[in-house]
Protein backbone atom coordinates (compact mmCIF):
# COMPACT_ATOMS: atom_id res chain seq x y z
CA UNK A 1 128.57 86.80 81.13
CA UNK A 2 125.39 87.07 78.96
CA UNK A 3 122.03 86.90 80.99
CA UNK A 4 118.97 85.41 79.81
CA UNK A 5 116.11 88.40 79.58
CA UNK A 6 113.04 86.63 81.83
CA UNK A 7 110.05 88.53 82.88
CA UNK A 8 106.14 87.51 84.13
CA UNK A 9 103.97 89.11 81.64
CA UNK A 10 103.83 89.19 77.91
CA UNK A 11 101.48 91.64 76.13
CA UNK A 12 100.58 91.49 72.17
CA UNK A 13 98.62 93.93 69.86
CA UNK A 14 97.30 92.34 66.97
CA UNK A 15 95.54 94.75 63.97
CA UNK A 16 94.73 94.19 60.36
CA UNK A 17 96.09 96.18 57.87
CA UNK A 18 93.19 98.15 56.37
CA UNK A 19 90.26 96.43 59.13
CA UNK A 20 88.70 95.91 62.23
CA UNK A 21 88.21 92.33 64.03
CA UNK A 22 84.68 91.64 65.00
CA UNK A 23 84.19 91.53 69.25
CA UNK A 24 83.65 92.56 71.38
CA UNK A 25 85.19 89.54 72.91
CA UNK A 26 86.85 88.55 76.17
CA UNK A 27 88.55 85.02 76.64
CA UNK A 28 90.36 83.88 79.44
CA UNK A 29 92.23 80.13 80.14
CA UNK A 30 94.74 79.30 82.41
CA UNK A 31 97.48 76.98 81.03
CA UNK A 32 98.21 74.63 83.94
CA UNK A 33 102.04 73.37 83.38
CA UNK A 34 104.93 74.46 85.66
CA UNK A 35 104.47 77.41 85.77
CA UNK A 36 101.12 77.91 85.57
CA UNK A 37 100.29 80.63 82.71
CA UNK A 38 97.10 82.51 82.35
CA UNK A 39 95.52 84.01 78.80
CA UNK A 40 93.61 87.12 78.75
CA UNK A 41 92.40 87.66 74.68
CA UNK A 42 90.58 90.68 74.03
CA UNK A 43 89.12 91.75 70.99
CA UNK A 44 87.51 94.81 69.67
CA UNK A 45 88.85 96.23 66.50
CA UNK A 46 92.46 94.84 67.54
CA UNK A 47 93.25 91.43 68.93
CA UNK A 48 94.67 92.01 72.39
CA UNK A 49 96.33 89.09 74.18
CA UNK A 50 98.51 88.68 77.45
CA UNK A 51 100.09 85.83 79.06
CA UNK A 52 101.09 85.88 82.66
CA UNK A 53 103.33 83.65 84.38
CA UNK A 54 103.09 82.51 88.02
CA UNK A 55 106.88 83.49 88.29
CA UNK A 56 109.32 84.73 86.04
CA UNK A 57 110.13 82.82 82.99
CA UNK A 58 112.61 83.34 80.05
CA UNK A 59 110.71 85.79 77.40
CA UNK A 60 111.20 82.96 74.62
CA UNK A 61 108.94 80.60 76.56
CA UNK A 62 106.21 83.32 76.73
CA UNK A 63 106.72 84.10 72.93
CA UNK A 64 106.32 80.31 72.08
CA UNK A 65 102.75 80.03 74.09
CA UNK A 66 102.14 83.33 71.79
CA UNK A 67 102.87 81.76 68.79
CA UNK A 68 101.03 78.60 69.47
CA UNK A 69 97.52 80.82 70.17
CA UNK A 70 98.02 82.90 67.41
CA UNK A 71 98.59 80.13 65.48
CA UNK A 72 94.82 78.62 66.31
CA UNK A 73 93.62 81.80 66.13
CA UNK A 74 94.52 82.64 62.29
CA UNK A 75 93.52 78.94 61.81
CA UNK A 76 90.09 79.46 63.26
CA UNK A 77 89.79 82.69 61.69
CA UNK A 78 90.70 81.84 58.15
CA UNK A 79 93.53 84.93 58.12
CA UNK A 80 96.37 86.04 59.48
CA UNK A 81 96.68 89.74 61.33
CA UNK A 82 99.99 91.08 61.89
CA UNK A 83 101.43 91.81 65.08
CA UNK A 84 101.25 95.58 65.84
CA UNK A 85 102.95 95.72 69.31
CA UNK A 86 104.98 92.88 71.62
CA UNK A 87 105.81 94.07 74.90
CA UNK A 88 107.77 92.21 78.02
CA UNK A 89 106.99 92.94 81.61
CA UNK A 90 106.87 92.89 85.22
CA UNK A 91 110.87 91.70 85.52
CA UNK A 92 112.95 91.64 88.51
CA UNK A 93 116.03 92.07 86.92
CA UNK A 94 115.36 94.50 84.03
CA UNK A 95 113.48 97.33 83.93
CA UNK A 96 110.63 97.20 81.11
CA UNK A 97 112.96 99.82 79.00
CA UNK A 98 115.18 97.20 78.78
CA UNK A 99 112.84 94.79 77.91
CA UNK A 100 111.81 96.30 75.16
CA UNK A 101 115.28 95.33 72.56
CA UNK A 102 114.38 91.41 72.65
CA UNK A 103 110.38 92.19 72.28
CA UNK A 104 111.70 94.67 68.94
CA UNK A 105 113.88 91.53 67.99
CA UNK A 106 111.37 88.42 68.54
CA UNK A 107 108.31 90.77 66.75
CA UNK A 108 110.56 91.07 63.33
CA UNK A 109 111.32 87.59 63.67
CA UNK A 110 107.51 86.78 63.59
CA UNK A 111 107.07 84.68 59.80
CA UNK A 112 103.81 86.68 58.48
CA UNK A 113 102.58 85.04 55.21
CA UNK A 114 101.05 88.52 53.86
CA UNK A 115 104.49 89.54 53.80
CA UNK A 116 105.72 87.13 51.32
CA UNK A 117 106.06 87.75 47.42
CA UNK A 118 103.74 84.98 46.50
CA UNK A 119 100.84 85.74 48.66
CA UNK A 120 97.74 87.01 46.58
């Protein structure tokens, strides 16, 4: 029987390849749906966000609020940065060792435009 890797806090490292981001900048919203989620973006050089969780949610659901930020943010920004580091924490059922295999698996999975061949 498979179980499904859940966890309270997500933490992502964002830095351009070559560049700094402007800041410093501190941000912080609360997301108020069941569960309630709160944002913390930092920025200073690299684009440092985390999303807590009022209790302990699947680490896909915290990877899809990601994605939907980042997405504004590279919108507002005019460019996408690539995701340096994705971490999962704060779980009571895995340790944060073993929450590190699906944050290595959802990072790669992360479509990053200045990847593709066409991109100039």
């Amino acid at each position: 029987m498979e179980c499904e890797f859940k966890c309270k806090v997500l933490e992502a490292i964002f830095e351009p390849e070559g560049g700094f981001l402007g800041g410093p900048i501190k941000v912080s919203c609360d997301i108020k749906v069941k569960p309630c989620y709160h944002l913390i973006i930092e920025q200073c050089g690299t684009r440092h966000i985390t999303i807590t969780a009022d209790e302990e949610v699947s680490v896909f659901e915290l990877n899809s609020i990601l994605t939907k930020v980042e997405r504004l943010l590279m919108i507002f920004y005019g460019y996408f940065v690539p995701l340096k580091e994705l971490k999962f924490l704060q779980s009571s059922i895995f340790t944060d060792k073993q929450l590190v295999s699906p944050a290595r698996n959802l990072k790669y999975r992360i479509f990053l435009p200045t990847k593709s061949l066409d991109y100039i």
